[in-house]
C-alpha atoms as a PDB file:
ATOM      1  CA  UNK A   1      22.805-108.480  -3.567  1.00  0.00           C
ATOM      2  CA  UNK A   2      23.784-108.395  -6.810  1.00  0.00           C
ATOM      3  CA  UNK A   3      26.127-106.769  -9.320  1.00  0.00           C
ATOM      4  CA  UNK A   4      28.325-106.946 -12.821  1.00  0.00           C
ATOM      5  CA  UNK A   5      29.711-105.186 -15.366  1.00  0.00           C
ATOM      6  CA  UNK A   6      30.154-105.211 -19.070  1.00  0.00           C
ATOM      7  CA  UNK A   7      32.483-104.061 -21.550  1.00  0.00           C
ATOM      8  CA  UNK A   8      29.122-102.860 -23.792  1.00  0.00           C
ATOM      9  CA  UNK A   9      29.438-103.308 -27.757  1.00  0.00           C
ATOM     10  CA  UNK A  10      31.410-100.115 -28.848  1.00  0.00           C
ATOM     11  CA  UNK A  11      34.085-100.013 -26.500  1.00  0.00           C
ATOM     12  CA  UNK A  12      37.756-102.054 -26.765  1.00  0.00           C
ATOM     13  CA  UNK A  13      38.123-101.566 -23.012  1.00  0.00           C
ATOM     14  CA  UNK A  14      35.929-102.040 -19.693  1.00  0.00           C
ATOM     15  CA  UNK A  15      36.979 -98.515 -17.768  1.00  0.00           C
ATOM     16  CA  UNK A  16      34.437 -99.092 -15.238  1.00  0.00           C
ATOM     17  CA  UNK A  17      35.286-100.200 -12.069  1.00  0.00           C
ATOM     18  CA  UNK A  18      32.822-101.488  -9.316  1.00  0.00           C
ATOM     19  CA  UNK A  19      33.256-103.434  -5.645  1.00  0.00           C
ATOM     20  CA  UNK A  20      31.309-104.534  -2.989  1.00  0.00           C
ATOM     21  CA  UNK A  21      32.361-104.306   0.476  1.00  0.00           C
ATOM     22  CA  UNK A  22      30.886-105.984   3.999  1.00  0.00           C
ATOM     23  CA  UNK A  23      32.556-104.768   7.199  1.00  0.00           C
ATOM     24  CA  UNK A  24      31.286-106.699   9.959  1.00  0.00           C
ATOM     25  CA  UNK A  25      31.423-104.652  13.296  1.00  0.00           C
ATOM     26  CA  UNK A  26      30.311-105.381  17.125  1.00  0.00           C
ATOM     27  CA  UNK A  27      26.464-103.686  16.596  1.00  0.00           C
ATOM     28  CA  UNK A  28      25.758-104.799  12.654  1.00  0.00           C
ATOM     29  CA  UNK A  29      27.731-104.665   9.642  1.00  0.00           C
ATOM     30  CA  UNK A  30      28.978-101.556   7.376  1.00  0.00           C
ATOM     31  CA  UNK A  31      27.926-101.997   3.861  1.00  0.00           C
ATOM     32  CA  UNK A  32      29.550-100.513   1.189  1.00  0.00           C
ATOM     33  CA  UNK A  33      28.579-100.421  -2.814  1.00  0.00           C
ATOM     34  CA  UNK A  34      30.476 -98.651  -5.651  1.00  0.00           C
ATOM     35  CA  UNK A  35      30.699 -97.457  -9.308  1.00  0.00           C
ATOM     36  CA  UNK A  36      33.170 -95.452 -10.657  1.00  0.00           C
ATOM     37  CA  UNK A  37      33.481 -94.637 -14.815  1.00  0.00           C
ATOM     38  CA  UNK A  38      37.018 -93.966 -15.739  1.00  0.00           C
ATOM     39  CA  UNK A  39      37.653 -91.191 -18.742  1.00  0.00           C
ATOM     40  CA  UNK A  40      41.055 -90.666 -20.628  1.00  0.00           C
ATOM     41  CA  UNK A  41      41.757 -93.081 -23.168  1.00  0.00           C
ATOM     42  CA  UNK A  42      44.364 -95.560 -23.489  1.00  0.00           C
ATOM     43  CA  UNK A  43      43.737 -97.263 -20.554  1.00  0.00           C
ATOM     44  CA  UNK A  44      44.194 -94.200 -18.199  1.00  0.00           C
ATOM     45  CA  UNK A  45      40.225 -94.024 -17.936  1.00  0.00           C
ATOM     46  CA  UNK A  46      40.743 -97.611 -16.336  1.00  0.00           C
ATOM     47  CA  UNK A  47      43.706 -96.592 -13.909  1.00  0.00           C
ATOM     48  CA  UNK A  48      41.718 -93.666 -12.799  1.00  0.00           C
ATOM     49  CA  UNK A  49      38.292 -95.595 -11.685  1.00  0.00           C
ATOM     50  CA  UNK A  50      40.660 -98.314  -9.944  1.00  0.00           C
ATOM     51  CA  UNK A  51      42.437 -95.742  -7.917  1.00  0.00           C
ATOM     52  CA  UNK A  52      39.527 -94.699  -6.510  1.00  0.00           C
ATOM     53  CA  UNK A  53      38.222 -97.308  -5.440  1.00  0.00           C
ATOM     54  CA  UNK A  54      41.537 -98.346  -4.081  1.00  0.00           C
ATOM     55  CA  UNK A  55      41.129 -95.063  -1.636  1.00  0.00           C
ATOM     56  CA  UNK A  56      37.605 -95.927  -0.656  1.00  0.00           C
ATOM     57  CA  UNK A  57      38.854 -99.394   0.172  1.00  0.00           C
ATOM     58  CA  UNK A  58      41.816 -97.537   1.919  1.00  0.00           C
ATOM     59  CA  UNK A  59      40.004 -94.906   4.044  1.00  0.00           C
ATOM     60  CA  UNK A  60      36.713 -97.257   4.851  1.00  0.00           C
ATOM     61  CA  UNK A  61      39.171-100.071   5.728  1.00  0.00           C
ATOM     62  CA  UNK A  62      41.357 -98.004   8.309  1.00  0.00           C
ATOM     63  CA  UNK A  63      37.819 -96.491   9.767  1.00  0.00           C
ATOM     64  CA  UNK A  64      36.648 -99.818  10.866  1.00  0.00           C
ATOM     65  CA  UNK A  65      39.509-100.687  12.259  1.00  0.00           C
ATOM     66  CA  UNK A  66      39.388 -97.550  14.381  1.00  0.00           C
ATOM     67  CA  UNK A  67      35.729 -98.060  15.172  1.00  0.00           C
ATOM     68  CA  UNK A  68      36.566-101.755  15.994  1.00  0.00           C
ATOM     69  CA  UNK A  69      39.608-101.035  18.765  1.00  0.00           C
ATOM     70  CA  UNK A  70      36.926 -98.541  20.331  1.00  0.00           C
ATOM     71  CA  UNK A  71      38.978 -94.995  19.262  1.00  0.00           C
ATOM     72  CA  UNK A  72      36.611 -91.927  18.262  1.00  0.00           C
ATOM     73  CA  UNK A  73      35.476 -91.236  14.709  1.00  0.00           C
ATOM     74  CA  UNK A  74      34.307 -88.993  12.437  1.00  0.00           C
ATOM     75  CA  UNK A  75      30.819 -89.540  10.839  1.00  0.00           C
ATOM     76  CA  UNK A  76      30.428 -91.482   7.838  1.00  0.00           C
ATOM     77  CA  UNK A  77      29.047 -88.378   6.009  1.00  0.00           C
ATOM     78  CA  UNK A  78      32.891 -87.125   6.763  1.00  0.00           C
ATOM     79  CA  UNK A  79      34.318 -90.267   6.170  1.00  0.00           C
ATOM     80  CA  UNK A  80      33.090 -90.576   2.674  1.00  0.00           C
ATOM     81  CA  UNK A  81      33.666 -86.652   1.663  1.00  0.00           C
ATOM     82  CA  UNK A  82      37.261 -86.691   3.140  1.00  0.00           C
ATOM     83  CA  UNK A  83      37.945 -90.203   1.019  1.00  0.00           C
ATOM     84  CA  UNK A  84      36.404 -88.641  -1.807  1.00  0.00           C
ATOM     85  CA  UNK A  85      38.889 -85.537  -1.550  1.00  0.00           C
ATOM     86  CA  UNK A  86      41.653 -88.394  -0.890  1.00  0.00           C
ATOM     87  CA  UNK A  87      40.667 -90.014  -4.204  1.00  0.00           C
ATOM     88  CA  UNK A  88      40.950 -86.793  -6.437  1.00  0.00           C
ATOM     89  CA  UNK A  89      44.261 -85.893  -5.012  1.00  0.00           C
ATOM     90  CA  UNK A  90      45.512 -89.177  -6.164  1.00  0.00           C
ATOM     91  CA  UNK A  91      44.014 -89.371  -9.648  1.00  0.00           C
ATOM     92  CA  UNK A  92      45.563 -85.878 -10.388  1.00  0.00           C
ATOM     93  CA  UNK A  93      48.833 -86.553  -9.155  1.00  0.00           C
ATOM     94  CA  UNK A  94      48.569 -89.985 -11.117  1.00  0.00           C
ATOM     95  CA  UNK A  95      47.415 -87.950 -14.254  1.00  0.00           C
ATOM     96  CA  UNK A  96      50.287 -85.573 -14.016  1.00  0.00           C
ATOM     97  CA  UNK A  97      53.202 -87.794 -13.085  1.00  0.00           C
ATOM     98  CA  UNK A  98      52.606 -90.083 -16.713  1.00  0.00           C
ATOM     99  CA  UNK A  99      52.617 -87.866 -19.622  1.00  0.00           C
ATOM    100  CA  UNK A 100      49.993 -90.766 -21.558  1.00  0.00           C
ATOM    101  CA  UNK A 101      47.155 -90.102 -18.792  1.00  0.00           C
ATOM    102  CA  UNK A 102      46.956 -86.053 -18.650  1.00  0.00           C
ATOM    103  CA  UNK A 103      43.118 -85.261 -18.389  1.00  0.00           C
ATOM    104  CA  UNK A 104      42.495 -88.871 -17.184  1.00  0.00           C
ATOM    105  CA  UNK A 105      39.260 -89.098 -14.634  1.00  0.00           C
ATOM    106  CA  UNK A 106      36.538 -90.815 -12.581  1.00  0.00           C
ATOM    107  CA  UNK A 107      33.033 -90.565 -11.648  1.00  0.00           C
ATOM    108  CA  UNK A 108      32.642 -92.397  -7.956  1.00  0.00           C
ATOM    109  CA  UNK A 109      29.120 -92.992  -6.677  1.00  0.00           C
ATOM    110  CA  UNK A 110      29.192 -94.756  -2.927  1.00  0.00           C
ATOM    111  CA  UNK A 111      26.733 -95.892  -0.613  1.00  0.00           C
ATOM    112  CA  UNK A 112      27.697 -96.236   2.653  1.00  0.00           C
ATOM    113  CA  UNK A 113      24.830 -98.110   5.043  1.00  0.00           C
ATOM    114  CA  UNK A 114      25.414 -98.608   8.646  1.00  0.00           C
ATOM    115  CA  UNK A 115      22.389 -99.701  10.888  1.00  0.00           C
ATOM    116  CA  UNK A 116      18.951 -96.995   9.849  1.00  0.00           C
ATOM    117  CA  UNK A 117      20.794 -94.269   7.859  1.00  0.00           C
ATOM    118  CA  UNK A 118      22.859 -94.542   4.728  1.00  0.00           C
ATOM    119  CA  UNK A 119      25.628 -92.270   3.304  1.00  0.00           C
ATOM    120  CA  UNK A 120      25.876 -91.200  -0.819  1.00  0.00           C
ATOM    121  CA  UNK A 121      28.642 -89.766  -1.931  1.00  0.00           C
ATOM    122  CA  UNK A 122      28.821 -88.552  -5.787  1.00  0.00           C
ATOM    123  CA  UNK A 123      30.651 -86.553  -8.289  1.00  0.00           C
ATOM    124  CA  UNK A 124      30.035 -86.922 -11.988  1.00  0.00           C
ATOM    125  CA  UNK A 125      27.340 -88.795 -13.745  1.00  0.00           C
ATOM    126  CA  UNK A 126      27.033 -91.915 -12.564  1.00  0.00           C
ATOM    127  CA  UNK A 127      23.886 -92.329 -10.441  1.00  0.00           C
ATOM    128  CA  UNK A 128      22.198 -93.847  -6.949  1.00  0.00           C
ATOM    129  CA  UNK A 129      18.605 -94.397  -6.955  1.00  0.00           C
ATOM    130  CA  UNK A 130      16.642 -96.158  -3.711  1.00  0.00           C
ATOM    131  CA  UNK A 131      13.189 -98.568  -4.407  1.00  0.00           C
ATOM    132  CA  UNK A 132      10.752 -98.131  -1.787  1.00  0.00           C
ATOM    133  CA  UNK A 133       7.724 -99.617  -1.821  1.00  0.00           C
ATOM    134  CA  UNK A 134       6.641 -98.732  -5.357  1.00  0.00           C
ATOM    135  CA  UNK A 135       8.349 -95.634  -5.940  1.00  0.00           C
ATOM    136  CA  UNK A 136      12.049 -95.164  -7.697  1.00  0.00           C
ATOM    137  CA  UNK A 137      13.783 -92.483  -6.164  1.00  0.00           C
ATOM    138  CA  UNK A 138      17.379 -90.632  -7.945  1.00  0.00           C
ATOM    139  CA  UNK A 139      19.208 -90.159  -4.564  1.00  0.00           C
ATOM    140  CA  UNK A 140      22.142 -87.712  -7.067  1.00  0.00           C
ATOM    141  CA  UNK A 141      22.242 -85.368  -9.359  1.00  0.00           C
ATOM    142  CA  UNK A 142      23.926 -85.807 -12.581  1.00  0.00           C
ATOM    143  CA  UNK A 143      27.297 -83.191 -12.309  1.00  0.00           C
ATOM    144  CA  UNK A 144      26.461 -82.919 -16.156  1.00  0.00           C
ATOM    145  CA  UNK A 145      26.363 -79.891 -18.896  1.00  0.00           C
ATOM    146  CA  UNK A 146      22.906 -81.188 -19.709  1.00  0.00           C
ATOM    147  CA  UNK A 147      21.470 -81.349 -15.926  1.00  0.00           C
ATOM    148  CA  UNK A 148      22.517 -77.491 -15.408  1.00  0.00           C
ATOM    149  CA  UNK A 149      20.851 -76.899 -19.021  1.00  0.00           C
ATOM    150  CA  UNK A 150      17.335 -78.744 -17.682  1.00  0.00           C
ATOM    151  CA  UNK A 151      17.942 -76.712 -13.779  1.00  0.00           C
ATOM    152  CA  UNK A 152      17.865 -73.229 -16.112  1.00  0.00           C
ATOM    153  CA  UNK A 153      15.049 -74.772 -17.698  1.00  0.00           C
ATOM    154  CA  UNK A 154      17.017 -74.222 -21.214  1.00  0.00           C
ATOM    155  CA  UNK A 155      16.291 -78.012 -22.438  1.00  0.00           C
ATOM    156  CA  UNK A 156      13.491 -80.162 -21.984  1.00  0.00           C
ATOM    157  CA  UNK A 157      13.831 -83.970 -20.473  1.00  0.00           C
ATOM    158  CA  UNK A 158      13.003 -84.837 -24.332  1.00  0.00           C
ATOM    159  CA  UNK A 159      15.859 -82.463 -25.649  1.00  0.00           C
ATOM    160  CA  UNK A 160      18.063 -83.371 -22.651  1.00  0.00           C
ATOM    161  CA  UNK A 161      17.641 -87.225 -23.367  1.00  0.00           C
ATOM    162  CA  UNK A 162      18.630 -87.116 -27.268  1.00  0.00           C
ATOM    163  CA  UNK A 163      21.047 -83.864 -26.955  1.00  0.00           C
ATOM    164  CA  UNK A 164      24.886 -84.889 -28.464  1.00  0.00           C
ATOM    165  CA  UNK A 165      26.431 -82.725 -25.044  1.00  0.00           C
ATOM    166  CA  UNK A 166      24.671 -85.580 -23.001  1.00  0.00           C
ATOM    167  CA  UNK A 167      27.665 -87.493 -21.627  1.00  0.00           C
ATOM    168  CA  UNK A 168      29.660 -84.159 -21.248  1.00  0.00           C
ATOM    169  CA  UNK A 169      30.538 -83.916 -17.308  1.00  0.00           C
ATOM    170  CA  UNK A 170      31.097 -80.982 -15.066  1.00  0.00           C
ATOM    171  CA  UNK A 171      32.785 -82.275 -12.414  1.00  0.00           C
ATOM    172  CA  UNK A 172      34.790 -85.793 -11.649  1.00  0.00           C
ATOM    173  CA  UNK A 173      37.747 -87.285  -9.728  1.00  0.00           C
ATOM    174  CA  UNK A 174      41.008 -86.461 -10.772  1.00  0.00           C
ATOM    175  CA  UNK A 175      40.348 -83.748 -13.512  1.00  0.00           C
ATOM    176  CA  UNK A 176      41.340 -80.550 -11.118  1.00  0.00           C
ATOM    177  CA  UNK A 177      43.776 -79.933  -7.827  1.00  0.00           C
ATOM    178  CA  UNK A 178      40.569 -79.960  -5.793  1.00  0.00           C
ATOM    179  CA  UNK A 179      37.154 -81.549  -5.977  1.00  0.00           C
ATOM    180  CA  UNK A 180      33.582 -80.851  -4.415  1.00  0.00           C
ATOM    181  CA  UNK A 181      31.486 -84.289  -3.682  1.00  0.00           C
ATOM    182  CA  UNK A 182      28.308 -84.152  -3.118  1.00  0.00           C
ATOM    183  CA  UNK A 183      27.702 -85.772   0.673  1.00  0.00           C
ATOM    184  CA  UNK A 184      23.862 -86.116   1.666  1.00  0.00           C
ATOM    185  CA  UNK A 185      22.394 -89.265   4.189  1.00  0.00           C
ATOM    186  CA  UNK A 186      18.962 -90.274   4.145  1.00  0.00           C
ATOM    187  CA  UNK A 187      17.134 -92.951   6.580  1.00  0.00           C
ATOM    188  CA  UNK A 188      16.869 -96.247   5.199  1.00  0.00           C
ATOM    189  CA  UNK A 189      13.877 -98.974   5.960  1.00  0.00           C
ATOM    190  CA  UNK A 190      13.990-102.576   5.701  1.00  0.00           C
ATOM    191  CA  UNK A 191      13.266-103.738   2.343  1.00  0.00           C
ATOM    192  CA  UNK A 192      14.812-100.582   0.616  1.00  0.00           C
ATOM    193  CA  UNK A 193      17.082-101.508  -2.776  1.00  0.00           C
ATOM    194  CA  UNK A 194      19.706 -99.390  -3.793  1.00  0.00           C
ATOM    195  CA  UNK A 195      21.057 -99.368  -7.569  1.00  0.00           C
ATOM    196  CA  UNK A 196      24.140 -97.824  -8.342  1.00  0.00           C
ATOM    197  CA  UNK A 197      24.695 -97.493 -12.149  1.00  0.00           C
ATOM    198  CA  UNK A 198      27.191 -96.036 -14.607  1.00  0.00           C
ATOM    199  CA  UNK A 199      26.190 -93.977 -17.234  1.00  0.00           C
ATOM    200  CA  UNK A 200      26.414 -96.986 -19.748  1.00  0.00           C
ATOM    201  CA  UNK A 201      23.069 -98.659 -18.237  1.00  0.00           C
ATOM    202  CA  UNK A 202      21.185 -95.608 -17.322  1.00  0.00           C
ATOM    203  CA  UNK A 203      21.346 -93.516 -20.045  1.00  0.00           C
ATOM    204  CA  UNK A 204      19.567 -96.550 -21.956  1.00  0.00           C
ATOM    205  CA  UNK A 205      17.028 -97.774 -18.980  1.00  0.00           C
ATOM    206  CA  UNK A 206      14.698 -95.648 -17.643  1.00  0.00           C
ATOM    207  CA  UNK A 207      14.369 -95.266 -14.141  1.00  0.00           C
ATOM    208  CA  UNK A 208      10.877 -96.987 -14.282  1.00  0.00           C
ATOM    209  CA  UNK A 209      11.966-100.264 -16.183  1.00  0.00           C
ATOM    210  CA  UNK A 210      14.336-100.603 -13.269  1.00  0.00           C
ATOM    211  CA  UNK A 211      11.643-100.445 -10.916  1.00  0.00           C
ATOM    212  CA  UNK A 212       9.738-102.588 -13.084  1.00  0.00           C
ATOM    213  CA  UNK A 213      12.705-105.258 -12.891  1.00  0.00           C
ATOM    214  CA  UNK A 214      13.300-104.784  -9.210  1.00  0.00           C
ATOM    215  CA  UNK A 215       9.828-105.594  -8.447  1.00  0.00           C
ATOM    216  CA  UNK A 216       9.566-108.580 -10.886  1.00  0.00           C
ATOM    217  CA  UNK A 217      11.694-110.433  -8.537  1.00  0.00           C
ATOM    218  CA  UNK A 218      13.790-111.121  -5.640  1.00  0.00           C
ATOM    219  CA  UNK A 219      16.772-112.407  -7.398  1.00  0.00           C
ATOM    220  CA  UNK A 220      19.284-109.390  -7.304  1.00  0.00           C
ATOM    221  CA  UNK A 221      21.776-110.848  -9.284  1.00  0.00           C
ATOM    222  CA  UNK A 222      19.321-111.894 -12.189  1.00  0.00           C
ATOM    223  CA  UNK A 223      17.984-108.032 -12.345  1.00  0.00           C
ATOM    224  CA  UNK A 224      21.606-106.977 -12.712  1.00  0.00           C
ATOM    225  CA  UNK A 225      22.094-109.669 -15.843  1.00  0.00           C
ATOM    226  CA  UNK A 226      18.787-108.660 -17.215  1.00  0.00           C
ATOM    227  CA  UNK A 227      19.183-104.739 -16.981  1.00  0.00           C
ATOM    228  CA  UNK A 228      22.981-104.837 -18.460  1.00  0.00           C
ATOM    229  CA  UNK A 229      21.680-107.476 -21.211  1.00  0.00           C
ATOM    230  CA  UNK A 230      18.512-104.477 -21.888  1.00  0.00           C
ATOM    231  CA  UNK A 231      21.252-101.530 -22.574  1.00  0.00           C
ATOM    232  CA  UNK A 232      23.454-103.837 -24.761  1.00  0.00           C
ATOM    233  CA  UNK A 233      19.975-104.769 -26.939  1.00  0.00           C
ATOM    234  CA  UNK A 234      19.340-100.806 -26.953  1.00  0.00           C
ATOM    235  CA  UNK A 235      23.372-100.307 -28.367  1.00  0.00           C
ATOM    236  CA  UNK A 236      25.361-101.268 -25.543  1.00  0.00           C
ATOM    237  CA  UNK A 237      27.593 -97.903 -26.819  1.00  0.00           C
ATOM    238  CA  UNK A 238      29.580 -97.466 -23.117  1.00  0.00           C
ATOM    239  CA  UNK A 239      31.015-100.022 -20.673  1.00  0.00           C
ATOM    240  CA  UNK A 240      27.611-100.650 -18.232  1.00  0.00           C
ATOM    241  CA  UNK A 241      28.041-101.302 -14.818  1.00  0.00           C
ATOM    242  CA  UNK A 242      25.047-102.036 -12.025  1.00  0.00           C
ATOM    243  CA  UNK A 243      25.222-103.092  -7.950  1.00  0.00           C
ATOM    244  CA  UNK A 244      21.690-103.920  -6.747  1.00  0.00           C
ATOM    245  CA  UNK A 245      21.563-104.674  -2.557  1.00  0.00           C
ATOM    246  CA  UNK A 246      18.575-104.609  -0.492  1.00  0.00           C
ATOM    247  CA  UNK A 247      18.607-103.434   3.110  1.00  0.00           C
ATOM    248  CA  UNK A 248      17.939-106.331   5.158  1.00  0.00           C
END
């Protein structure tokens, strides 16, 4: 496991907000990773990201304790949509109850991994990818002006890459009354890595140099340092955040 973030080399303030949780139950252990981005200036950007995560610490902390004393659940996939929901609702009603952080919002990208199958949950465009074997895989889709532009086949990846709309988001936490998150669960092998990444290190490493790093070596935490220390040689222009874990 590994993870960090950095304040970049443009930025006064680190908006980005990532944890790592470990919620050991009778059959295994729950493992969650996040990254949220925070938007809104003067610090609101910052409150936004840390309310979320403050939910999904809220909602996945009350779940195992239901799971734990033996009561029925919903499934993760609901779990993580409904804390998701949770999360906007908050952010708005922060954003609208202080004058100073009107407009303020969040990306959140989660992975929930429980025993085979694992659990994204996304809106905006911060991004999950899975290594298996030798193949890098984007497990979300940017909620981005640019991604709809390259799904209408209106820009190409080239145009798409250097276009000045690129860090414009369609959707994120705390922006509207209601939100959509994107929910999907995959089955997950031993030996699968999952990076979660703020916009900050992937729009400046390409998916391939961080398969490149991930299969240079075992050492999570040194991949993190040396993929955050990459984007700040390339600019460093946003706060860059990265959480590396490998299913065991």
């Amino acid at each position: 496991m590994g993870h960090g973030s950095d304040v970049g080399r443009v930025r006064p303030l680190n908006e980005d907000y990532h944890r790592v949780w470990q919620f050991p139950l009778h059959d295994g252990e729950l493992t969650l990773l996040a990254v949220a981005d925070g938007m809104g200036g003067a610090a609101a950007g910052e409150v936004a990201s840390k309310l979320a995560m403050e939910v999904l610490d809220e909602s996945f902390s009350r779940y195992v304790e239901e799971m734990r004393a033996g009561n029925p659940v919903v499934g993760i996939d609901k779990l993580t949509e409904k804390a998701m929901r949770l999360a906007n609702r908050r952010v708005y009603a922060a954003a609208i109850k202080n004058q100073g952080r009107r407009g303020m919002g969040t990306t959140l990208t989660c992975v929930a991994v429980l025993g085979p199958r694992a659990y994204v949950g996304h809106v905006g465009d911060s991004r999950a990818y899975m290594v298996r074997g030798s193949k890098i895989y984007q497990l979300t889709k940017d909620h981005s002006w640019v991604e709809e532009q390259l799904e209408k086949g209106l820009l190409s990846e080239d145009e798409a890459e250097q276009h000045e709309w690129r860090n414009l988001i369609t959707r994120a936490l705390g922006t509207r009354p209601q939100v959509a998150p994107d929910v999907v669960e995959i089955g997950v092998e031993s030996g699968d890595v999952f990076v979660i990444s703020t916009d900050g290190l992937h729009g400046l490493v390409k998916p391939e140099e961080i398969l490149g790093e991930i299969k240079r070596t075992t050492n999570r935490q040194l991949s993190v340092e040396y993929l955050i220390s990459l984007a700040n040689d390339r600019g460093g222009p946003d706060n860059i955040t990265l959480v590396i874990a490998e299913v065991a």
